[in-house]
N, C-alpha and C. Protein backbone atom coordinates (compact mmCIF):
# COMPACT_ATOMS: atom_id res chain seq x y z
N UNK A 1 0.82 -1.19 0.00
CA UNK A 1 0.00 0.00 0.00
C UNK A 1 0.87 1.27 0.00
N UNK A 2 1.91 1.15 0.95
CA UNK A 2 2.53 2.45 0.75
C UNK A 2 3.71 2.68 -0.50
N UNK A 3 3.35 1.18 -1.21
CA UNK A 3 4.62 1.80 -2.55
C UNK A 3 3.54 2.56 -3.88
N UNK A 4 1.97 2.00 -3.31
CA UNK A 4 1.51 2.88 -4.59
C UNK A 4 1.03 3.74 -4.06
N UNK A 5 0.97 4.42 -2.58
CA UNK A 5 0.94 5.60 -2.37
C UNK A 5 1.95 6.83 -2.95
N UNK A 6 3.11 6.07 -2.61
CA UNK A 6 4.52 6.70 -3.28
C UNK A 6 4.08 7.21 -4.32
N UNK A 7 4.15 5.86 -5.81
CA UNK A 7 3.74 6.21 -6.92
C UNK A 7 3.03 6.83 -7.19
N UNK A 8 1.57 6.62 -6.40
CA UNK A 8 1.04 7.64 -6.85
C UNK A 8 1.21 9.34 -6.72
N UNK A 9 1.88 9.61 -5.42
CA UNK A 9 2.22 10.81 -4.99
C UNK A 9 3.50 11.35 -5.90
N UNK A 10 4.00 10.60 -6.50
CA UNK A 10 5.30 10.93 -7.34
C UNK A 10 4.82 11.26 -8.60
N UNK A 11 3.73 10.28 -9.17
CA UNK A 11 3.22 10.85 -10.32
C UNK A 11 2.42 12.08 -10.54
N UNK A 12 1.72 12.14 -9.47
CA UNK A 12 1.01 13.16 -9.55
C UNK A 12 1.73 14.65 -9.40
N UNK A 13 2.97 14.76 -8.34
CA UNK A 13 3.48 15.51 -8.29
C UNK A 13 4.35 15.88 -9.69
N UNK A 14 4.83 15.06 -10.17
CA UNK A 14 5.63 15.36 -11.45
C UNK A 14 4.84 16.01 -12.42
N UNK A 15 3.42 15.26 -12.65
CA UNK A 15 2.55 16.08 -13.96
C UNK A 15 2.02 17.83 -13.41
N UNK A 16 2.25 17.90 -12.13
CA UNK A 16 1.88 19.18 -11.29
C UNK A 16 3.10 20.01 -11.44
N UNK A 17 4.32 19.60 -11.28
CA UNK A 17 5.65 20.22 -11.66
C UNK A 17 5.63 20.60 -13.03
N UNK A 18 5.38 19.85 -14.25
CA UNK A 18 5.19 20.10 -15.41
C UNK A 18 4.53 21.17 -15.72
N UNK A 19 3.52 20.94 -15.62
CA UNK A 19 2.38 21.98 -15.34
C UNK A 19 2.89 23.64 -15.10
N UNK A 20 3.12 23.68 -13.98
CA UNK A 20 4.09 24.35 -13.06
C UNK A 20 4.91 25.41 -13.94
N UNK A 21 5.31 24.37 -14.38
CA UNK A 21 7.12 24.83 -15.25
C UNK A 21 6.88 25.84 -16.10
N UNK A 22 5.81 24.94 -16.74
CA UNK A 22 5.11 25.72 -18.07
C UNK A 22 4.37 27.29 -17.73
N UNK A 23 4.27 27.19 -16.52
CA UNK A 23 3.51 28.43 -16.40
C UNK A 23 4.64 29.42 -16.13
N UNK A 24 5.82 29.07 -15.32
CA UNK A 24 6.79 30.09 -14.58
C UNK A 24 7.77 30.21 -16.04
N UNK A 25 7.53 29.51 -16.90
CA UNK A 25 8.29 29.97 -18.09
C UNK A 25 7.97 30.79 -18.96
N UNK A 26 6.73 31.04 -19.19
CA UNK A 26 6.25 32.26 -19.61
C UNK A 26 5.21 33.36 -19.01
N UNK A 27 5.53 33.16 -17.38
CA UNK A 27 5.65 34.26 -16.77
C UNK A 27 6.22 35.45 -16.92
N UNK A 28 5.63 37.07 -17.45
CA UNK A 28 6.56 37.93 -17.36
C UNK A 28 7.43 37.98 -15.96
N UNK A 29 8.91 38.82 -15.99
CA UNK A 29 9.66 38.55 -15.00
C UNK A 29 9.55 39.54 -13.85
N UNK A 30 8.06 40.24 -14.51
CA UNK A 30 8.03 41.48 -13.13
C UNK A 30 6.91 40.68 -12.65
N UNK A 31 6.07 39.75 -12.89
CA UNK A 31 5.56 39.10 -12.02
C UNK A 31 5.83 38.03 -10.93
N UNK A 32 7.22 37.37 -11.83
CA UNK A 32 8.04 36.63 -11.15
C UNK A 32 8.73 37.35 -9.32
N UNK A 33 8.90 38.11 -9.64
CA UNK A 33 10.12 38.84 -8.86
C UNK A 33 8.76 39.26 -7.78
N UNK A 34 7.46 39.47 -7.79
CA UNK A 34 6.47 39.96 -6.79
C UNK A 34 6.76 38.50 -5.51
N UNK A 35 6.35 39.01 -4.17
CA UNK A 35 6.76 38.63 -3.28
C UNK A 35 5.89 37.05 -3.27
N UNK A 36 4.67 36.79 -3.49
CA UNK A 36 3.56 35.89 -3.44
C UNK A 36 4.43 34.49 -4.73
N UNK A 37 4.90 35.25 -6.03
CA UNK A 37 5.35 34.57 -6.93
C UNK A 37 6.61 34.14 -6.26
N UNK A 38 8.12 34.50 -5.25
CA UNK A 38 8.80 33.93 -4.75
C UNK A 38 8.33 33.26 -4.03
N UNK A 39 7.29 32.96 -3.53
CA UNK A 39 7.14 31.85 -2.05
C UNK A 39 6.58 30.68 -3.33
N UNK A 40 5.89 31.39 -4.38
CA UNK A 40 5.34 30.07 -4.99
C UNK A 40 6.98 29.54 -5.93
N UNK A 41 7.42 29.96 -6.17
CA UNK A 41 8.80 29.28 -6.72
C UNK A 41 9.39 28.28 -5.58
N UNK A 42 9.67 29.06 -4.46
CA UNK A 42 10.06 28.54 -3.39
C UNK A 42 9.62 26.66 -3.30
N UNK A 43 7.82 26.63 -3.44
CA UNK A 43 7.02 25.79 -3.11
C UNK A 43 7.96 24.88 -4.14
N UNK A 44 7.68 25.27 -5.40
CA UNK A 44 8.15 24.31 -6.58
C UNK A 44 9.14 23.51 -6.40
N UNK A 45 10.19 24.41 -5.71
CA UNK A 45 11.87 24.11 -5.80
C UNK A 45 11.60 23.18 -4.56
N UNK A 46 11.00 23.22 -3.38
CA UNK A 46 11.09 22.30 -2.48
C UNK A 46 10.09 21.16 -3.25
N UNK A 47 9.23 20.79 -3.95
CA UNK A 47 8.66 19.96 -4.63
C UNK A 47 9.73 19.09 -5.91
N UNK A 48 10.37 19.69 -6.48
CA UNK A 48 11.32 19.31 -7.00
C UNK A 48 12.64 18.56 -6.58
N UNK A 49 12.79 19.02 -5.26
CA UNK A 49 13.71 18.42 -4.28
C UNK A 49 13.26 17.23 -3.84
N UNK A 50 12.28 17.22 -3.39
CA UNK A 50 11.36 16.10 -2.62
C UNK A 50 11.00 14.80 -3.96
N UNK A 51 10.49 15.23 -5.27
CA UNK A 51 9.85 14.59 -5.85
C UNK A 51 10.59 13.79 -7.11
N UNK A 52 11.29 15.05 -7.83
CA UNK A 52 12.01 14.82 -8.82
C UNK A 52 13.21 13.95 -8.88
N UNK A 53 13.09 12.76 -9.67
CA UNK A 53 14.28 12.09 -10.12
C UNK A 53 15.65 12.89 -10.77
N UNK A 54 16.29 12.95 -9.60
CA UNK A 54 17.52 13.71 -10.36
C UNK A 54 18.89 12.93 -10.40
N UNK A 55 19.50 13.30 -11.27
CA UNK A 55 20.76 12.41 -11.78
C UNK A 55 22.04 13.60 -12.12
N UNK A 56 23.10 13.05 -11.98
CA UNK A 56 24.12 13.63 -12.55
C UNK A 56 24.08 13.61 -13.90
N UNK A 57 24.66 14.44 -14.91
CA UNK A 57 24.41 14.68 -16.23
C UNK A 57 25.87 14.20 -16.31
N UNK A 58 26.66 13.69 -17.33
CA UNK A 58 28.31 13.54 -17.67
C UNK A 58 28.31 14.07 -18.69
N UNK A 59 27.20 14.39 -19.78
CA UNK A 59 27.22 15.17 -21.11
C UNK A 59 28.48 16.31 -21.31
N UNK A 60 29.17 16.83 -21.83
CA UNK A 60 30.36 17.76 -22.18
C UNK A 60 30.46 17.53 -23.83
N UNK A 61 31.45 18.81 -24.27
CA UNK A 61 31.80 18.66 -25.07
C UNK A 61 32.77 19.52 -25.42
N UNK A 62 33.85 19.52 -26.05
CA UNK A 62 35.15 20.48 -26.04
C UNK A 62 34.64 21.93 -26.84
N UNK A 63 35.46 22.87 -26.50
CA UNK A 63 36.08 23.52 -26.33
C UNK A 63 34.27 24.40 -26.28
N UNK A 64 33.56 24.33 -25.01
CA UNK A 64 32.56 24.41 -24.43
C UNK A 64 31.95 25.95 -24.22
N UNK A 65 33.53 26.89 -23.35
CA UNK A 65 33.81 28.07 -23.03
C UNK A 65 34.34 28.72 -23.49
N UNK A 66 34.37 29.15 -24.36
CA UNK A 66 35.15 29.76 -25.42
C UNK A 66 35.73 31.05 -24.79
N UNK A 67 34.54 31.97 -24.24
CA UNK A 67 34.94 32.76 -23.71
C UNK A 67 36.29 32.81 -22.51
N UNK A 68 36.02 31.64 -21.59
CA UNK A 68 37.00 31.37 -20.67
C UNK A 68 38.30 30.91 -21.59
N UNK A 69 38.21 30.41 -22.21
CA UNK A 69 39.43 29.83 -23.46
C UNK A 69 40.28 30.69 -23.70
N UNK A 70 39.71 32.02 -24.12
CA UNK A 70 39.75 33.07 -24.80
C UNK A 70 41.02 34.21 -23.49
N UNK A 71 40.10 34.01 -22.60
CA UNK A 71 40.89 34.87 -21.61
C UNK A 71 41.85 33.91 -21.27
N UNK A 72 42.14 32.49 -21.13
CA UNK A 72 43.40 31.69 -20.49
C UNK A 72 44.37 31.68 -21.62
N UNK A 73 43.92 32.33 -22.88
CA UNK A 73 45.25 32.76 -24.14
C UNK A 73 45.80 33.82 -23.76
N UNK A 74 44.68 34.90 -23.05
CA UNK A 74 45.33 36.19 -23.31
C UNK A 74 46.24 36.28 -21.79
N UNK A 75 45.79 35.36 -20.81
CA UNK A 75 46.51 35.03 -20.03
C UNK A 75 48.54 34.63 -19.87
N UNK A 76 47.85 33.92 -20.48
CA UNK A 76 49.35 33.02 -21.04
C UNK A 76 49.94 33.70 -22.12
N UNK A 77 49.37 34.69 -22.48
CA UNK A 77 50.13 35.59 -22.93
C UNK A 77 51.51 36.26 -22.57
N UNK A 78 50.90 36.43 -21.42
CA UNK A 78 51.58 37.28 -20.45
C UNK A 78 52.94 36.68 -19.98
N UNK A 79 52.74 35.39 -19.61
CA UNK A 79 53.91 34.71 -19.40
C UNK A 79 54.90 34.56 -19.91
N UNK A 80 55.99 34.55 -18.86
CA UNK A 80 57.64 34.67 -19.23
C UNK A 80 58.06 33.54 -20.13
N UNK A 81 58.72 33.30 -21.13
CA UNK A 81 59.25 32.56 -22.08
C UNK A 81 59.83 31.18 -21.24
N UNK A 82 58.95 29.95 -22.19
CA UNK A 82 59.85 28.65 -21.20
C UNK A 82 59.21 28.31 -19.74
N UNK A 83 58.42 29.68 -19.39
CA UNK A 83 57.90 29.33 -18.27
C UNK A 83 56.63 28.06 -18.22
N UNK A 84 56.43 27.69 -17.22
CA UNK A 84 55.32 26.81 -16.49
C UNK A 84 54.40 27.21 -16.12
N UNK A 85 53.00 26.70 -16.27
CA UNK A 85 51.50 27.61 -15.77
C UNK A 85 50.72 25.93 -15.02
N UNK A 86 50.95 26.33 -13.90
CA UNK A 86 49.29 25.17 -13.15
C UNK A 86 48.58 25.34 -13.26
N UNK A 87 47.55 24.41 -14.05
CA UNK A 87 45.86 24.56 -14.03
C UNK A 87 45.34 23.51 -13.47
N UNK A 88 43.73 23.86 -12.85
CA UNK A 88 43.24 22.97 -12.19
C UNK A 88 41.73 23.22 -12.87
N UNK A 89 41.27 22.00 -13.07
CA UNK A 89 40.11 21.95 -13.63
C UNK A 89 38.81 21.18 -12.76
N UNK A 90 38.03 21.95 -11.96
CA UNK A 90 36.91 21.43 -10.94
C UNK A 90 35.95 20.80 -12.02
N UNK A 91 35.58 19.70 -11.69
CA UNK A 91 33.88 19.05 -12.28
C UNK A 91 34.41 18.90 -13.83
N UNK A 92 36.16 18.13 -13.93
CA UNK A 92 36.22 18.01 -15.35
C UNK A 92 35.84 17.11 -16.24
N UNK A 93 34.62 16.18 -15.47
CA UNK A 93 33.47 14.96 -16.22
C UNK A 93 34.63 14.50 -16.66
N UNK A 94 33.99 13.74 -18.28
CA UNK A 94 35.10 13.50 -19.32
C UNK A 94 36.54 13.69 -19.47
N UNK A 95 36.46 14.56 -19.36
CA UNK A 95 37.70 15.09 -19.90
C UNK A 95 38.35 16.22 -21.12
N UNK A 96 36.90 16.32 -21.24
CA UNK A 96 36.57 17.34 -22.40
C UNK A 96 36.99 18.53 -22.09
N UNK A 97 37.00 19.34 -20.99
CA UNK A 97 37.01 20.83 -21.11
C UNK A 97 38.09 20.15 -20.44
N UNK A 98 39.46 19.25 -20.17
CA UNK A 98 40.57 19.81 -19.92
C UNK A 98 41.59 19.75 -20.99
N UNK A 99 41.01 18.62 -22.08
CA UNK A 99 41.25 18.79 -23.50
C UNK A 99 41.48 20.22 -24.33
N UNK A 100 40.25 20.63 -24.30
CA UNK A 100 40.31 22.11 -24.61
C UNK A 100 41.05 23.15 -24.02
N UNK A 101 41.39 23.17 -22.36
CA UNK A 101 42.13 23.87 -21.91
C UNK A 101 43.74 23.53 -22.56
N UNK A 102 43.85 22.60 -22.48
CA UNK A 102 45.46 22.28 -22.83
C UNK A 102 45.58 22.96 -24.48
N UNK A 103 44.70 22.90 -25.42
CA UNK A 103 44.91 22.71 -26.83
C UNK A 103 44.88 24.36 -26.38
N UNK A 104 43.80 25.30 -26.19
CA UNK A 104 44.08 26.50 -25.78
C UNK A 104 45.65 27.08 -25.73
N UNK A 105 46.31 26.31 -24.65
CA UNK A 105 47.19 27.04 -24.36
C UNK A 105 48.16 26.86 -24.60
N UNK A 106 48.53 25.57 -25.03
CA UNK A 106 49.46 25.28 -26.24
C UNK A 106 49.41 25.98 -27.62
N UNK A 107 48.51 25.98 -28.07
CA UNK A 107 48.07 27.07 -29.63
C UNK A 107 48.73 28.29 -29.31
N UNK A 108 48.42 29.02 -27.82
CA UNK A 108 48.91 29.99 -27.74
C UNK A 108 50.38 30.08 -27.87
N UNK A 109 50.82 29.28 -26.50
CA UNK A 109 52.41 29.43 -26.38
C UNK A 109 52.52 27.53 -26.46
N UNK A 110 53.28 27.49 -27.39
CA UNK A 110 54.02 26.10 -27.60
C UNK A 110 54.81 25.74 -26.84
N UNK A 111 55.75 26.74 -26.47
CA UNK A 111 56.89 26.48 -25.65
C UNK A 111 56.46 26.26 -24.14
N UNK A 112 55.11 26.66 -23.86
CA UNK A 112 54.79 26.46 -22.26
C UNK A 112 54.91 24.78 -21.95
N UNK A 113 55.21 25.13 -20.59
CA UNK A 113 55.27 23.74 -19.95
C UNK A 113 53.63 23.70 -18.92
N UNK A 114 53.14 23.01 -19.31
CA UNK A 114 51.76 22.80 -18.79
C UNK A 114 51.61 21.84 -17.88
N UNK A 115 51.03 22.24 -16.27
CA UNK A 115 50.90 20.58 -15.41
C UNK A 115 49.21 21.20 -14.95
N UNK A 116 48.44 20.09 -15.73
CA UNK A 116 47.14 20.52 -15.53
C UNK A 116 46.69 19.18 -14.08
N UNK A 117 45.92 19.70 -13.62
CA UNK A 117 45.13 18.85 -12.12
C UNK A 117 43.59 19.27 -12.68
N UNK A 118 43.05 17.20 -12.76
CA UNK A 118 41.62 17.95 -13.05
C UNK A 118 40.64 17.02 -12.23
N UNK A 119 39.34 17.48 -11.60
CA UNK A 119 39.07 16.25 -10.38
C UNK A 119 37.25 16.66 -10.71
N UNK A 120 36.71 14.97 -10.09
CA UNK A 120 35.41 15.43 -10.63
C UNK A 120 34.56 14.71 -9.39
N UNK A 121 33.50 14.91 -8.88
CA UNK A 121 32.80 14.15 -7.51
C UNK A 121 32.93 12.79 -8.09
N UNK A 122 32.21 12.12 -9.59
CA UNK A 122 31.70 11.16 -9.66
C UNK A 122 33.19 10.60 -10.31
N UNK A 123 33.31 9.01 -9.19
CA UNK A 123 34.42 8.27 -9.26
C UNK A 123 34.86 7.47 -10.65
N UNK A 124 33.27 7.22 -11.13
CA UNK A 124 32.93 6.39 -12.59
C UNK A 124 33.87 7.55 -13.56
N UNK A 125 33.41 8.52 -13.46
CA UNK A 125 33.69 9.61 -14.67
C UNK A 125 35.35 9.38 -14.56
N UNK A 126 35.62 10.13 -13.26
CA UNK A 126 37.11 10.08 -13.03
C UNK A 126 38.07 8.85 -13.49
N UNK A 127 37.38 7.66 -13.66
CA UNK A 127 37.92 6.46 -13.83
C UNK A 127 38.22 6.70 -15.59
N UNK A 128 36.90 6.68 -16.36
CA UNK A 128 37.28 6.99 -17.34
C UNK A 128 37.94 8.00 -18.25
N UNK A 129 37.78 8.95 -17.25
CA UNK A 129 38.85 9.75 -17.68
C UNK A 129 40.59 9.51 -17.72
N UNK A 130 40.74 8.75 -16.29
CA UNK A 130 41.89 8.43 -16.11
C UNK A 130 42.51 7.40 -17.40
N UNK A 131 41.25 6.50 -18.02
CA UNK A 131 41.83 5.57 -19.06
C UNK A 131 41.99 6.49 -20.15
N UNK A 132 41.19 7.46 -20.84
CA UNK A 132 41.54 8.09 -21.82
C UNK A 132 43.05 8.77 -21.25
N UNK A 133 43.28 9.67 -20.62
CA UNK A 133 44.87 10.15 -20.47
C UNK A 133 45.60 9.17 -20.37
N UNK A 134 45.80 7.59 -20.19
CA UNK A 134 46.20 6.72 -19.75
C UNK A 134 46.46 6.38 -21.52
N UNK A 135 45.60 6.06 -22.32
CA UNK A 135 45.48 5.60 -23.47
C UNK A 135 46.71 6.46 -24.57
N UNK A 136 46.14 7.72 -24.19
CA UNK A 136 46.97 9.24 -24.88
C UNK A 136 47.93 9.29 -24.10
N UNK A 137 49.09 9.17 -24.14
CA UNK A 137 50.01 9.74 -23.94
C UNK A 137 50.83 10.28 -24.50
N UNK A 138 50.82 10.76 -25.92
CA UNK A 138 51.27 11.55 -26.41
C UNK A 138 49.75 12.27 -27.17
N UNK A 139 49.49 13.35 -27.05
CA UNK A 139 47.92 13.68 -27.19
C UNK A 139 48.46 14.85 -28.57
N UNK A 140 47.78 14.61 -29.63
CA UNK A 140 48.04 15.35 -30.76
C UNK A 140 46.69 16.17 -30.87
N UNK A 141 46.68 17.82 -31.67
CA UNK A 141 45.79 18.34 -31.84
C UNK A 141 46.31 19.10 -33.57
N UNK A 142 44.88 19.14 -34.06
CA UNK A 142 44.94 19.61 -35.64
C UNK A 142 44.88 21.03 -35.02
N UNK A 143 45.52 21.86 -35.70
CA UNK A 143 45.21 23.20 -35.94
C UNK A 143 45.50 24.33 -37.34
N UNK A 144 45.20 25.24 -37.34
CA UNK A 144 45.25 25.31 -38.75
C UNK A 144 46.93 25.55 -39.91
N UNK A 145 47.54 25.86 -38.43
CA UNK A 145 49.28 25.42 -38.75
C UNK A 145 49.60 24.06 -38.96
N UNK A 146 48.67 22.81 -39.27
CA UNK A 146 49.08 21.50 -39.05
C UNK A 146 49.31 21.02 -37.88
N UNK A 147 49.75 19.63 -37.16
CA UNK A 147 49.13 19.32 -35.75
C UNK A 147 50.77 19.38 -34.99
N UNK A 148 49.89 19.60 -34.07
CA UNK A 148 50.88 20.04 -33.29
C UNK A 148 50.85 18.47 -31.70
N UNK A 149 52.22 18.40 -31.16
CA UNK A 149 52.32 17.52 -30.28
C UNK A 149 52.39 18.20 -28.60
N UNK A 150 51.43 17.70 -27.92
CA UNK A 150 51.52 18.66 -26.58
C UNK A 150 52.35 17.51 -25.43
């Protein structure tokens, strides 16, 4: 009895969240921001907590941030010839955005010596990540000078 209470309380809540969603999404945002509309967000977000099946996402894909990319060139710009730069990459899933960081900053300065640190909560991800760098060890990238070896 109490697992199709569950169910039922889970289903019902989810098609009510839906519901929900649809309305606070095309809510104008000066109605949003009125004090009555935060307590009802409030409600949602604790309904969502309580109800919603949530999962870690591992989805990525390189060179993601362009913008951030963009500033760790003009960064490494700056740096003294021959020199060394530490990077650390939080929540680097895959391995994708530390891919991109490295090709970044190699494109920029070739001559840098790069020691990247990249760490992620989920142990699965980290594992496979560890086999791809494990696999690559010499990691090649195309660029439009022809490929270069990092």
């Amino acid at each position: 009895m109490r697992a199709i209470l569950h169910y039922l309380q889970k289903n019902i809540a989810s098609r009510y969240l839906w519901l929900a969603g649809r309305v606070w999404k095309y809510l104008p945002a000066s109605a949003r921001s009125l004090p009555l509309s935060i307590l009802y967000g409030a409600h949602l977000h604790s309904l969502v907590l309580r109800f919603a099946d949530r999962r870690q996402n591992h989805s990525t894909f390189f060179l993601r941030n362009r913008a951030e990319l963009e500033l760790m060139r003009r960064l490494v710009a700056r740096a003294a010839h021959g020199s060394r730069m530490d990077v650390a990459v939080f929540a680097c899933s895959k391995g994708a955005e530390v891919y991109s960081v490295a090709w970044a900053l190699k494109v920029a300065r070739p001559e840098l010596t790069i020691n990247i640190h990249a760490i992620d909560v989920s142990p699965d991800i980290v594992e496979f990540a560890k086999r791809v760098f494990i696999l690559s060890k010499t990691v090649f990238f195309i660029t439009n000078r022809g490929t270069r070896r990092i």
